[in-house]
C-alpha atoms as a PDB file:
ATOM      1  CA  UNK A   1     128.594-132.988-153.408  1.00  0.00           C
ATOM      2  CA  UNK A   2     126.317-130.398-155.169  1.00  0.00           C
ATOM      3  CA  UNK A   3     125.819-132.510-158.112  1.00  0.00           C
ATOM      4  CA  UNK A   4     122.925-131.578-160.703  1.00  0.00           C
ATOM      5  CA  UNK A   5     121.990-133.381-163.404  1.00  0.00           C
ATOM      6  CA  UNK A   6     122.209-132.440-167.064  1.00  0.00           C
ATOM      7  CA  UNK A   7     118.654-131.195-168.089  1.00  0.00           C
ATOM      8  CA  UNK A   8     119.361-133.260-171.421  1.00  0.00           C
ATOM      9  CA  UNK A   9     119.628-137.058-169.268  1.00  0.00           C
ATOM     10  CA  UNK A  10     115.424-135.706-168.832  1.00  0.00           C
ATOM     11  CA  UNK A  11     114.380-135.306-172.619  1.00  0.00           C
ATOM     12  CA  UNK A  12     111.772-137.616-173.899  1.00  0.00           C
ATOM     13  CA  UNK A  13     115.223-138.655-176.801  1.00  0.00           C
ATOM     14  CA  UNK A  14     118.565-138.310-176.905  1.00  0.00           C
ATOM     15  CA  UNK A  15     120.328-134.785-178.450  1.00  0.00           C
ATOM     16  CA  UNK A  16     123.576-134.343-180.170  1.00  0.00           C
ATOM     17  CA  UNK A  17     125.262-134.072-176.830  1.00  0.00           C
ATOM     18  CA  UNK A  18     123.963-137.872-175.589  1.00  0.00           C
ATOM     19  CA  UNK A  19     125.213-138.831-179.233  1.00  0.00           C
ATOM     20  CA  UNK A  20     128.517-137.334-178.937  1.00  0.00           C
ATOM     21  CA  UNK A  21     129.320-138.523-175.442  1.00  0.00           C
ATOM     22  CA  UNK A  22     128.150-142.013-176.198  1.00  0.00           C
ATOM     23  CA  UNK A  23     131.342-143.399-176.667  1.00  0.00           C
ATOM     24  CA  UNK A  24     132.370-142.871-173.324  1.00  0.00           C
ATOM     25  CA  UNK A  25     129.133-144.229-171.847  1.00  0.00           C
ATOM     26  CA  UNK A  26     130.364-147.718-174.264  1.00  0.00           C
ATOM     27  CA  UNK A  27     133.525-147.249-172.620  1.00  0.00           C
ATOM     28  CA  UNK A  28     132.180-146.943-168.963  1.00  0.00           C
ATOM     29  CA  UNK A  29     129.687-150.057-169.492  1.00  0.00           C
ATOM     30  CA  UNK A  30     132.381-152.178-170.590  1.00  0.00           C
ATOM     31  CA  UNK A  31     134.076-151.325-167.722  1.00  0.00           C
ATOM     32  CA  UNK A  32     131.460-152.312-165.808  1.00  0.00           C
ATOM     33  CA  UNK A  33     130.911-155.704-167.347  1.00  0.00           C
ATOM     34  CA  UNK A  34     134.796-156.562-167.085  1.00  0.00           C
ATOM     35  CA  UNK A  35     134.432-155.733-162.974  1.00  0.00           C
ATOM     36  CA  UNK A  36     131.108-157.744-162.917  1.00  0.00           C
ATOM     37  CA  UNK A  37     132.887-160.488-164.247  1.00  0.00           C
ATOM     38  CA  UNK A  38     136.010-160.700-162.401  1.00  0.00           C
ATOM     39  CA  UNK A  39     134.570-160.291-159.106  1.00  0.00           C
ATOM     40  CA  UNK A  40     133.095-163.111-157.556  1.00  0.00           C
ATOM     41  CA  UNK A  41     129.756-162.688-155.807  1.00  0.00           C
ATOM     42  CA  UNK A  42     129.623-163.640-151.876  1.00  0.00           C
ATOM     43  CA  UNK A  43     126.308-165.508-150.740  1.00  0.00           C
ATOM     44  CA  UNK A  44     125.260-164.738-147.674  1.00  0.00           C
ATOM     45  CA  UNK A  45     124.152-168.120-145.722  1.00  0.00           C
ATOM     46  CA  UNK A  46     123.015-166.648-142.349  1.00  0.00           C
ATOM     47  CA  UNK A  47     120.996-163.692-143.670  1.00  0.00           C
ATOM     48  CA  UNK A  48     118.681-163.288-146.308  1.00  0.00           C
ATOM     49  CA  UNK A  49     119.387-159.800-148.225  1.00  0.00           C
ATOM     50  CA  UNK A  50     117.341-157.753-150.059  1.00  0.00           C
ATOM     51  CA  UNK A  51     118.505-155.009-152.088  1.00  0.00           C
ATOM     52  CA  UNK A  52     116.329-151.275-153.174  1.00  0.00           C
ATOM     53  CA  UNK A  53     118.119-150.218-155.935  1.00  0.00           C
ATOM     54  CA  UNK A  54     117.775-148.229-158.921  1.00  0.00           C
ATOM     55  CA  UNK A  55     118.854-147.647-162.583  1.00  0.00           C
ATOM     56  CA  UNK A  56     118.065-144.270-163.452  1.00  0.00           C
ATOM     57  CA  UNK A  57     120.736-142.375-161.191  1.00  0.00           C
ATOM     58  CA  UNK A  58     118.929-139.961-158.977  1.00  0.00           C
ATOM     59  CA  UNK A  59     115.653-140.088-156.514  1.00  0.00           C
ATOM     60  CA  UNK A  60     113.658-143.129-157.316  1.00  0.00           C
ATOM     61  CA  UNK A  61     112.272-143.666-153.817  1.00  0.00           C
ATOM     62  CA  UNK A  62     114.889-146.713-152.528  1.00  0.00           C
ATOM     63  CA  UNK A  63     114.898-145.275-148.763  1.00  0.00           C
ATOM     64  CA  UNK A  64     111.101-144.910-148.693  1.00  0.00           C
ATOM     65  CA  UNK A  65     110.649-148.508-149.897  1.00  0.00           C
ATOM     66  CA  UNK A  66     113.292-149.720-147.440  1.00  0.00           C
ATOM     67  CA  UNK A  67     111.524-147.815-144.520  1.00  0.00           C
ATOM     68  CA  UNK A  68     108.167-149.126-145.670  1.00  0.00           C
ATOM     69  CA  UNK A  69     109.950-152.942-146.080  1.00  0.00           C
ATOM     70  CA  UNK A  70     111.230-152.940-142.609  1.00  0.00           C
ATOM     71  CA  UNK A  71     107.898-151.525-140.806  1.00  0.00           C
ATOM     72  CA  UNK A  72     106.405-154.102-143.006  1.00  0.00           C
ATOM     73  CA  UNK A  73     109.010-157.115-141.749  1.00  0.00           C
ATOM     74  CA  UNK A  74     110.118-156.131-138.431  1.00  0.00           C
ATOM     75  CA  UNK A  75     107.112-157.549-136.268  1.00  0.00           C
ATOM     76  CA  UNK A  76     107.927-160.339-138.646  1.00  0.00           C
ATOM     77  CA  UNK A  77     111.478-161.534-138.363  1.00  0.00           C
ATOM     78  CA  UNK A  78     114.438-159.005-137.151  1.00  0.00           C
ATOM     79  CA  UNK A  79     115.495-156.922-140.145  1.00  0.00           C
ATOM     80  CA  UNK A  80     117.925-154.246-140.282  1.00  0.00           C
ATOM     81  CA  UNK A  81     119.116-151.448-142.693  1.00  0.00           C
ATOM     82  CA  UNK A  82     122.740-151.222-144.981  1.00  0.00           C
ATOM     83  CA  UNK A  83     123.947-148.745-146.649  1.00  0.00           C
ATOM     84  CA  UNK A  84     127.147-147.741-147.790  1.00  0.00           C
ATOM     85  CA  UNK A  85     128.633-144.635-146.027  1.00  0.00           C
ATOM     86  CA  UNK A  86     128.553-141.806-147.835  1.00  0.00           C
ATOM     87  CA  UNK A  87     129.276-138.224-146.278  1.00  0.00           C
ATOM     88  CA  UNK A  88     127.042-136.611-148.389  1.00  0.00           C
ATOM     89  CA  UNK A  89     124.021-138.528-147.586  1.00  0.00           C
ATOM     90  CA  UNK A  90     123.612-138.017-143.427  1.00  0.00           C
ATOM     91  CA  UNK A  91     120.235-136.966-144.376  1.00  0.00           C
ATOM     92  CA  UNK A  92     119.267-140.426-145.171  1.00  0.00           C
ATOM     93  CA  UNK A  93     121.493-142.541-143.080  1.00  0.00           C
ATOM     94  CA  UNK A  94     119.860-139.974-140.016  1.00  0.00           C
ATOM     95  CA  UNK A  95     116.259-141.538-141.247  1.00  0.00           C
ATOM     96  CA  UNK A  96     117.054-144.855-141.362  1.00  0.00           C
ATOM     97  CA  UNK A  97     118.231-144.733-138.001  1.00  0.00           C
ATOM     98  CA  UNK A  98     115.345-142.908-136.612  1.00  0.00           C
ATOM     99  CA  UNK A  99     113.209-146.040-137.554  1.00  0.00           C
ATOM    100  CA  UNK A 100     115.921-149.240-137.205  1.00  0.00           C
ATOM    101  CA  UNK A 101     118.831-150.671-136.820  1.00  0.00           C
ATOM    102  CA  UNK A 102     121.332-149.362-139.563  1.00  0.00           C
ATOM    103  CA  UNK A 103     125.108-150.590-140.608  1.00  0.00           C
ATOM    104  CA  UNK A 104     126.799-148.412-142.463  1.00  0.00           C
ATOM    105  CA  UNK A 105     130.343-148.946-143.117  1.00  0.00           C
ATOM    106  CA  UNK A 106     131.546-147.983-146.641  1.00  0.00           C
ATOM    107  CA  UNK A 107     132.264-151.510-147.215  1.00  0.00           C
ATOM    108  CA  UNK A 108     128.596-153.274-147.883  1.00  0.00           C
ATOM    109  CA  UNK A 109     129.681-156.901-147.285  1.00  0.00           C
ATOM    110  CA  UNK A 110     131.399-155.659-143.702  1.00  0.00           C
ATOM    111  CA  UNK A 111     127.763-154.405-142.620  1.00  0.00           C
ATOM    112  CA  UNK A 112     126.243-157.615-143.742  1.00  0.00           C
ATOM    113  CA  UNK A 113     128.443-159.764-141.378  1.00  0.00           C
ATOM    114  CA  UNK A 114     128.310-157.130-138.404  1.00  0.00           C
ATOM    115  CA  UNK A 115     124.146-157.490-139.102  1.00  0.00           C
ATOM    116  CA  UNK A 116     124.638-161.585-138.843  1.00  0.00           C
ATOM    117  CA  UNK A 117     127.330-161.076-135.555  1.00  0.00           C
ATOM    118  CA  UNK A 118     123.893-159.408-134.007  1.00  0.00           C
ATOM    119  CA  UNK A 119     121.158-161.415-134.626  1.00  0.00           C
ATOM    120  CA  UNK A 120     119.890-160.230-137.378  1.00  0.00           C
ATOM    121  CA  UNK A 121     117.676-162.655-140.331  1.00  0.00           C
ATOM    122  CA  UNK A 122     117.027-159.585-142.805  1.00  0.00           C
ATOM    123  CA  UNK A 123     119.378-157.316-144.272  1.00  0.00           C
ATOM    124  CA  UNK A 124     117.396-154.300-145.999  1.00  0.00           C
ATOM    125  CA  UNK A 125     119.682-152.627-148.360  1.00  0.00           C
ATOM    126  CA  UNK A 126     119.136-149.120-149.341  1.00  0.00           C
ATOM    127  CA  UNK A 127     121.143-148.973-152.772  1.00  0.00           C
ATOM    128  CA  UNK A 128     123.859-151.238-153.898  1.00  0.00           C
ATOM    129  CA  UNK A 129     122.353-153.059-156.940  1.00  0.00           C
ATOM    130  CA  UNK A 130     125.325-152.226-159.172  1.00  0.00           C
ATOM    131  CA  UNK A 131     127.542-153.522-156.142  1.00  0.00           C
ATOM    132  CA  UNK A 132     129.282-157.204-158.041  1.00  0.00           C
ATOM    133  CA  UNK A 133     130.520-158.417-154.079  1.00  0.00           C
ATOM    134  CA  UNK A 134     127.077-159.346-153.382  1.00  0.00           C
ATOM    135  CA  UNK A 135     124.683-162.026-154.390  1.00  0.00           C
ATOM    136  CA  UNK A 136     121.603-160.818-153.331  1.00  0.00           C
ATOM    137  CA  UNK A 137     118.436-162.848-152.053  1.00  0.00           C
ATOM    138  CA  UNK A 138     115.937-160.144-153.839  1.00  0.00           C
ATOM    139  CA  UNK A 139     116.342-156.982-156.025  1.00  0.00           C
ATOM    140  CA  UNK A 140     113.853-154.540-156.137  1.00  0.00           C
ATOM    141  CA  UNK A 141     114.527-152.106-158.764  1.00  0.00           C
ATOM    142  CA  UNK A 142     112.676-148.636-158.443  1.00  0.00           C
ATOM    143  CA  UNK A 143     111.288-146.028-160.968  1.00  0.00           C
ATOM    144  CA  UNK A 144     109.798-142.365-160.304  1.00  0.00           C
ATOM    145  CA  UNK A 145     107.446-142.432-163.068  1.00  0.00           C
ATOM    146  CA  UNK A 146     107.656-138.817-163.681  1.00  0.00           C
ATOM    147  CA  UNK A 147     111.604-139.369-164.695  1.00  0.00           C
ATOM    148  CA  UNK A 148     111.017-142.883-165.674  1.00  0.00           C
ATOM    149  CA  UNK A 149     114.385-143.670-167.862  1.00  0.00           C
ATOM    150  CA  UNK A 150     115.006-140.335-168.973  1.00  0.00           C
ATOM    151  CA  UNK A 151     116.387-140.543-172.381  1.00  0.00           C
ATOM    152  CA  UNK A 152     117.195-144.060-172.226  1.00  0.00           C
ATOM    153  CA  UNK A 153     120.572-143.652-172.602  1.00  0.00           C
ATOM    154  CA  UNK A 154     123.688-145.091-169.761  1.00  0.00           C
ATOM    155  CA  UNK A 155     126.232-142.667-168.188  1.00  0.00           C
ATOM    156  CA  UNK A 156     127.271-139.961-169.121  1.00  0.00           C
ATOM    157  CA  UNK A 157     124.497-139.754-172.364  1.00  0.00           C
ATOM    158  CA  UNK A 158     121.684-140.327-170.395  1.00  0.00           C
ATOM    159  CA  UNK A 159     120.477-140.997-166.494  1.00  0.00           C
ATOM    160  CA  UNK A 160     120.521-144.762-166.551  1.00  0.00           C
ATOM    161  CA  UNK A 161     123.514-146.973-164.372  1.00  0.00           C
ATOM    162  CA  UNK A 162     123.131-149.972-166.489  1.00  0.00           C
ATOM    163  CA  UNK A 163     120.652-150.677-169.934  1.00  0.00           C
ATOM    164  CA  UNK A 164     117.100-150.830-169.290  1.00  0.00           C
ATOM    165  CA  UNK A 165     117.250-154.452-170.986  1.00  0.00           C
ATOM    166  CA  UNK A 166     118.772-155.707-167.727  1.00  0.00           C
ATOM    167  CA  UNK A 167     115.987-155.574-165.836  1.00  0.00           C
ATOM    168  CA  UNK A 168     115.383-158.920-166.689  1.00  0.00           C
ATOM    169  CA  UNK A 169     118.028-159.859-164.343  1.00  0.00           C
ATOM    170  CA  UNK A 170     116.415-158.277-161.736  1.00  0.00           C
ATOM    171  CA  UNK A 171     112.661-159.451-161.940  1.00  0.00           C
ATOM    172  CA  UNK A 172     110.653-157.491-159.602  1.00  0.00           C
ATOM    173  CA  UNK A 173     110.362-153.040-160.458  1.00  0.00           C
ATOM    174  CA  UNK A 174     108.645-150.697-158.062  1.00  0.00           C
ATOM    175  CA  UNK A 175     107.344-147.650-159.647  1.00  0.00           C
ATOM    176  CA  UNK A 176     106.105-144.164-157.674  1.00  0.00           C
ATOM    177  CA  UNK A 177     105.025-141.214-158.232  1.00  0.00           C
ATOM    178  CA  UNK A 178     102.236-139.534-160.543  1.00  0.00           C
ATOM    179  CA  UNK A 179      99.830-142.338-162.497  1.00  0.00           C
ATOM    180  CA  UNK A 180      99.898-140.599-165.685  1.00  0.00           C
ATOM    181  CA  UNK A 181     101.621-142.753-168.744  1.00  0.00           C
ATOM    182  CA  UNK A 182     101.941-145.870-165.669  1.00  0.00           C
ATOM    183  CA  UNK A 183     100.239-147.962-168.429  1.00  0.00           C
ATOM    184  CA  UNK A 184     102.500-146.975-171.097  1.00  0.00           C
ATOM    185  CA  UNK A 185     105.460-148.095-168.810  1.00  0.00           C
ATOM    186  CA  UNK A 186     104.314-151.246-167.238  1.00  0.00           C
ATOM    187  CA  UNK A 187     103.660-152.334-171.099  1.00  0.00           C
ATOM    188  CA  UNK A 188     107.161-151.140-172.267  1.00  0.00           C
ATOM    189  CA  UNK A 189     108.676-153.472-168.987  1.00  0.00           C
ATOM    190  CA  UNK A 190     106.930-156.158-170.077  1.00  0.00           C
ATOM    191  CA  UNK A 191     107.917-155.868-173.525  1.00  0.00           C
ATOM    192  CA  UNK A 192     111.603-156.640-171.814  1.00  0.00           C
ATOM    193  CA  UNK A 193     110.158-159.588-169.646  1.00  0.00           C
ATOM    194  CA  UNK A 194     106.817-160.330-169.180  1.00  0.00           C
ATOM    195  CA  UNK A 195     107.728-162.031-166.114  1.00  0.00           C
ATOM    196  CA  UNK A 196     108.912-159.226-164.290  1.00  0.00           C
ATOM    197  CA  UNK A 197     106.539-158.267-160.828  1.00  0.00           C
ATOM    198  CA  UNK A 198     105.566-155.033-161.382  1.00  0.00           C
ATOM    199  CA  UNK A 199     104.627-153.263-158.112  1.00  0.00           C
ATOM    200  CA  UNK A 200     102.973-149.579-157.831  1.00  0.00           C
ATOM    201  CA  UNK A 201     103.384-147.094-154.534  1.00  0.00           C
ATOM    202  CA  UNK A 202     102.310-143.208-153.603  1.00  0.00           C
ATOM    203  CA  UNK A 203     103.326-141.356-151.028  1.00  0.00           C
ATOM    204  CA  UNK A 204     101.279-140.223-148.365  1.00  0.00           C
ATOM    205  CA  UNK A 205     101.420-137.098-146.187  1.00  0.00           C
ATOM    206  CA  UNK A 206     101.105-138.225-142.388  1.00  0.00           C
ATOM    207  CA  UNK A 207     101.333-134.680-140.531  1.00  0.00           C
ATOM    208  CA  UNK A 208      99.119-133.047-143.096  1.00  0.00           C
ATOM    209  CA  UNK A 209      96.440-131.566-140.948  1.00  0.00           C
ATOM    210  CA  UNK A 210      99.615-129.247-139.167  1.00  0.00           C
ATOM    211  CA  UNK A 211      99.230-127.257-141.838  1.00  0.00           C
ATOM    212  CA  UNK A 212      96.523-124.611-142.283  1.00  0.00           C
ATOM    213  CA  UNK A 213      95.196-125.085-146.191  1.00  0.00           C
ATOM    214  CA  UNK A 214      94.091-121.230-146.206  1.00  0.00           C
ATOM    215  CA  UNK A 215      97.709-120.416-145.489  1.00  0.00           C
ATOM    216  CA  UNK A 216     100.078-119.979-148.925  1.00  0.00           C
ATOM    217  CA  UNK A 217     103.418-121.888-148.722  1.00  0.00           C
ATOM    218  CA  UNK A 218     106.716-122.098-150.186  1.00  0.00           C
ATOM    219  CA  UNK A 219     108.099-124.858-151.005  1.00  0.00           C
ATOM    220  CA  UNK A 220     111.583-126.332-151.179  1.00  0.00           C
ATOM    221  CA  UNK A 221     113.665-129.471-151.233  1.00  0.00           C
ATOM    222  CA  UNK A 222     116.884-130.609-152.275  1.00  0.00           C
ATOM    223  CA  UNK A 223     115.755-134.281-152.796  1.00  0.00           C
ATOM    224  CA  UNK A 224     115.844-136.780-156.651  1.00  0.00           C
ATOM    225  CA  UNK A 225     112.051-136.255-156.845  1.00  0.00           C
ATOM    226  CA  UNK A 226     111.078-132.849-156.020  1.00  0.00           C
ATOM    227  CA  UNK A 227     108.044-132.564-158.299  1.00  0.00           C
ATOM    228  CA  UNK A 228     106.775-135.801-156.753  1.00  0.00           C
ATOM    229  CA  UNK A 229     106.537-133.889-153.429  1.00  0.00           C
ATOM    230  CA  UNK A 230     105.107-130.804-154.452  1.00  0.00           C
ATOM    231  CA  UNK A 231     102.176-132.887-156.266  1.00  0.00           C
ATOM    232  CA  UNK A 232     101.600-134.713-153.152  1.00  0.00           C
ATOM    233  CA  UNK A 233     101.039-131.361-151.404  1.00  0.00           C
ATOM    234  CA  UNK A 234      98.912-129.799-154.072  1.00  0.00           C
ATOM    235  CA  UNK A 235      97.016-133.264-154.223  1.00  0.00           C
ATOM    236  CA  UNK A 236      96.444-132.332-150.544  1.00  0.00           C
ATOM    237  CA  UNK A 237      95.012-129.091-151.241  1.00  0.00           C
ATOM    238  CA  UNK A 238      98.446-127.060-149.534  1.00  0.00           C
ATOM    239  CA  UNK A 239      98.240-123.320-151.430  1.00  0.00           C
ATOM    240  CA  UNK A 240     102.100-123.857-153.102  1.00  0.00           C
ATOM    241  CA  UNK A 241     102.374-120.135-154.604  1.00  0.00           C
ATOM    242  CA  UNK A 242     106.283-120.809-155.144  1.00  0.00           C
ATOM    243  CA  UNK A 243     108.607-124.267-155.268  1.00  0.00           C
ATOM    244  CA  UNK A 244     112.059-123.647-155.210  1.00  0.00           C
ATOM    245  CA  UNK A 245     114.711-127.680-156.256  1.00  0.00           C
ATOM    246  CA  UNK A 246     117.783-128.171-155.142  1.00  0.00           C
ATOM    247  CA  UNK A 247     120.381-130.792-156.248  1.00  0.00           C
ATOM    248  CA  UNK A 248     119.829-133.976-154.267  1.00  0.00           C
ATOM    249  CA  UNK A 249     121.341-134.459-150.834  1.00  0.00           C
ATOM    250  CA  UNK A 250     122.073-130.739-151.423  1.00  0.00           C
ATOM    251  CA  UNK A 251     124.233-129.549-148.382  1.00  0.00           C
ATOM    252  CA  UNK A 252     122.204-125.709-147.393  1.00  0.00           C
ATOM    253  CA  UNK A 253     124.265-122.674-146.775  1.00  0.00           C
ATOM    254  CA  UNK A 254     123.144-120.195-143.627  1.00  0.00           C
ATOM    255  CA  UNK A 255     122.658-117.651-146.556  1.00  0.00           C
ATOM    256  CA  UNK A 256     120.218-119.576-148.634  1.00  0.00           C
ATOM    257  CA  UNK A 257     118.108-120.707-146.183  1.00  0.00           C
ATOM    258  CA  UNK A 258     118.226-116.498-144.843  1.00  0.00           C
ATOM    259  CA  UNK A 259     117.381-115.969-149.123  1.00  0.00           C
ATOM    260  CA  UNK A 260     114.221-118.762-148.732  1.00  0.00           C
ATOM    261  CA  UNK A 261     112.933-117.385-145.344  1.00  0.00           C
ATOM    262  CA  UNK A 262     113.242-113.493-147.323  1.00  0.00           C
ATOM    263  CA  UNK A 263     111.486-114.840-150.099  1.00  0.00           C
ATOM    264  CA  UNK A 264     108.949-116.322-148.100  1.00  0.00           C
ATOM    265  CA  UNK A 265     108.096-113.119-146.116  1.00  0.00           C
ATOM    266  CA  UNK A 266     107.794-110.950-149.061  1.00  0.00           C
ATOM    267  CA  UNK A 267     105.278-113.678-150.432  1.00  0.00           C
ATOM    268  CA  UNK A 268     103.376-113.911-147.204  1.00  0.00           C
ATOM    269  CA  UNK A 269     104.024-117.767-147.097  1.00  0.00           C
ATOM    270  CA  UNK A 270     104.597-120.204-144.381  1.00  0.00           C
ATOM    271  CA  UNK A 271     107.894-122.268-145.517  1.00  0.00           C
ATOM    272  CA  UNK A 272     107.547-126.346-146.157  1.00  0.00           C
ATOM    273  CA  UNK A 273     110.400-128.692-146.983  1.00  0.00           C
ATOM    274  CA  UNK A 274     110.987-132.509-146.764  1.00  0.00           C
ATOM    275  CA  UNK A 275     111.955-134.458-143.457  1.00  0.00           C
ATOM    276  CA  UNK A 276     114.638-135.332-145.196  1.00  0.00           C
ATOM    277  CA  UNK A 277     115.827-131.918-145.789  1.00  0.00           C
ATOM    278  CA  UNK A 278     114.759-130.806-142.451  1.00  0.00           C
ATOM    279  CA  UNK A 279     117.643-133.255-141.067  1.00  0.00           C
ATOM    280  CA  UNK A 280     120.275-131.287-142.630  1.00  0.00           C
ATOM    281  CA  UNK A 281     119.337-127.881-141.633  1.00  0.00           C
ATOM    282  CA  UNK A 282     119.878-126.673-137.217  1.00  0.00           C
ATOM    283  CA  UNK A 283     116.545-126.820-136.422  1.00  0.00           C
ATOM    284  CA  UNK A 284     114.751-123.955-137.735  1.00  0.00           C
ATOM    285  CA  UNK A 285     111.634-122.962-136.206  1.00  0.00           C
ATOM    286  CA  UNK A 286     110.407-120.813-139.607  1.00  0.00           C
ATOM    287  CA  UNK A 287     110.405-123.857-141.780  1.00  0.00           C
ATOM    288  CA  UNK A 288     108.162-127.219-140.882  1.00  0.00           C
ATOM    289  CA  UNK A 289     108.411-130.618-142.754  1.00  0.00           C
ATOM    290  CA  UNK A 290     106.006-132.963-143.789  1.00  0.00           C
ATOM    291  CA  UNK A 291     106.093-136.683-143.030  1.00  0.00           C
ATOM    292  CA  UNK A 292     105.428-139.179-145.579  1.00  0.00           C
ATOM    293  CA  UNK A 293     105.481-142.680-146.309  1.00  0.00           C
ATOM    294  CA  UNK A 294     105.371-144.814-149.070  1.00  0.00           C
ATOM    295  CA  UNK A 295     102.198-146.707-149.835  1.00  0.00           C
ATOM    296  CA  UNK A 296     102.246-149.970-151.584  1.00  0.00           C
ATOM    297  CA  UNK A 297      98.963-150.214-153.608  1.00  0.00           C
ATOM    298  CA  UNK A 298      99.344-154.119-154.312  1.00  0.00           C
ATOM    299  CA  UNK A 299     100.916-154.633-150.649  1.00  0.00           C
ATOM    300  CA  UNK A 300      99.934-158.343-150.154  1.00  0.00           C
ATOM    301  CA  UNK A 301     100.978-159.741-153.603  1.00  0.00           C
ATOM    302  CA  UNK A 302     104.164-157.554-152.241  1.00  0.00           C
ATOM    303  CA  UNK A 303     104.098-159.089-148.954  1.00  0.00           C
ATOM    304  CA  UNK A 304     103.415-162.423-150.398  1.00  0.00           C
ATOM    305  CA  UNK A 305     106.676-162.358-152.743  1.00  0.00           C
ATOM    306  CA  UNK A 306     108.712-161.052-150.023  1.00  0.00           C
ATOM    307  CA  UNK A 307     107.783-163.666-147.709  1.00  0.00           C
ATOM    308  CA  UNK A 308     108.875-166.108-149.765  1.00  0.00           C
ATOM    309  CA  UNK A 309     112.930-165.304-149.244  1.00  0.00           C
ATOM    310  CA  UNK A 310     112.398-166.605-145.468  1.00  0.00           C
ATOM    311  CA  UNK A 311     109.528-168.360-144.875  1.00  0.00           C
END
């Protein structure tokens, strides 16, 4: 699915086309409330669950923080990854394999009970927050603080799943990315519950000194926060002379990666992209990835809350 998102969802306020389609996003959240409401949630009695979610639709981070969770846990107690099938994310599900036990049938609740059938005391749950089938032990809802909420509005006006307001259901946020305006937003959260754990992450290049800094590179990615990665390589003093975003999960054709490594040539650059793109392409030996991983900057109050679900 080569979905990309409106540039409007991204302006600072909504335009006259977030005003005009507003009626449908009142029509799609009342939709959602009347399935919220009719469903009843399932506790889970034999696993504790905790669910990375997100609001704003797009790249917030939610598989870094459930990789970063589970390295965190799993010398702990035995945790395990969900998430929901989706053909368009093997990119992802590919990751979360490469570092744990995953479940991924498109039915959430189904993974849950294979997870308890094996053993398992932690269910880590990339996505699902909007899912009403599941009462959920912790919520974690994540930000990129360079997208924060957009324009503020719900779908199809603006970027966000659900109104910001309801984060007060959801008690603990995780914001990444850039630092710039964090203050601003922390405040505004707050402002909706002061009771809400805020927690703060960056990511961090691990195969970083792979790369030869007097080299120039391209750049590319087809993930929700591309500008997040390219300031983590400039941060890390990598010469990026040209970036080049894709939608996210963004499925490459032969001929655009052939159009990249031509570009790249006729720039004299050496060709980075994610690991996460990297596990959708065959293997090519002109383009390298870098490794990251999330780092929590308030990791034992993290740790601490966390703990708290099964100890």
């Amino acid at each position: 699915m080569k979905f990309k998102k409106p540039k409007f969802w991204d302006y600072k306020k909504p335009n006259i086309i977030s005003y005009l389609l507003l009626p449908i996003s009142i029509l799609v959240q009342i939709a959602k409330f009347i399935k919220n409401v009719t469903i009843k949630k399932k506790k889970f009695q034999s696993i504790k669950t905790i669910c990375i979610g997100n609001i704003y639709l797009g790249g917030t981070g939610k598989t870094s923080l459930s990789l970063k969770i589970n390295k965190i846990l799993k010398n702990k107690i035995k945790s395990c990854f969900i998430k929901k099938y989706y053909s368009n994310q093997i990119d992802e599900q590919k990751i979360l394999e490469k570092n744990g036990k995953l479940f991924k049938y498109k039915n959430r609740s189904e993974s849950i009970k294979q997870a308890i059938n094996e053993g398992f005391k932690i269910a880590i749950l990339d996505d699902g927050l909007q899912d009403p089938s599941i009462n959920y032990d912790y919520n974690i809802v994540c930000f990129n603080i360079n997208n924060w909420i957009g324009n503020g509005q719900t779908i199809p006006s603006g970027p966000l799943r659900e109104n910001i307001k309801n984060l007060k259901k959801y008690k603990n946020v995780f914001l990444n990315g850039n630092k710039e305006n964090i203050e601003n937003i922390k405040k505004y959260i707050h402002e909706i519950d002061p009771n809400i754990n805020i927690y703060q992450g960056e990511y961090i290049p691990l195969n970083i000194d792979e790369f030869d800094k007097k080299n120039k590179y391209l750049v590319f990615s087809g993930i929700g926060n591309h500008k997040t990665f390219v300031s983590m390589l400039k941060i890390n003093d990598i010469n990026v002379v040209k970036d080049i975003e894709f939608p996210d999960h963004y499925k490459y054709s032969a001929r655009e990666i052939d159009n990249i490594i031509s570009i790249s040539k006729k720039l004299d650059c050496k060709i980075i992209t994610t690991e996460k793109d990297y596990m959708r392409l065959n293997n090519n030996n002109e383009i390298n990835y870098i490794k990251s991983e999330l780092k929590i900057i308030n990791e034992e109050t993290f740790l601490n809350n966390i703990s708290k679900i099964y100890d």
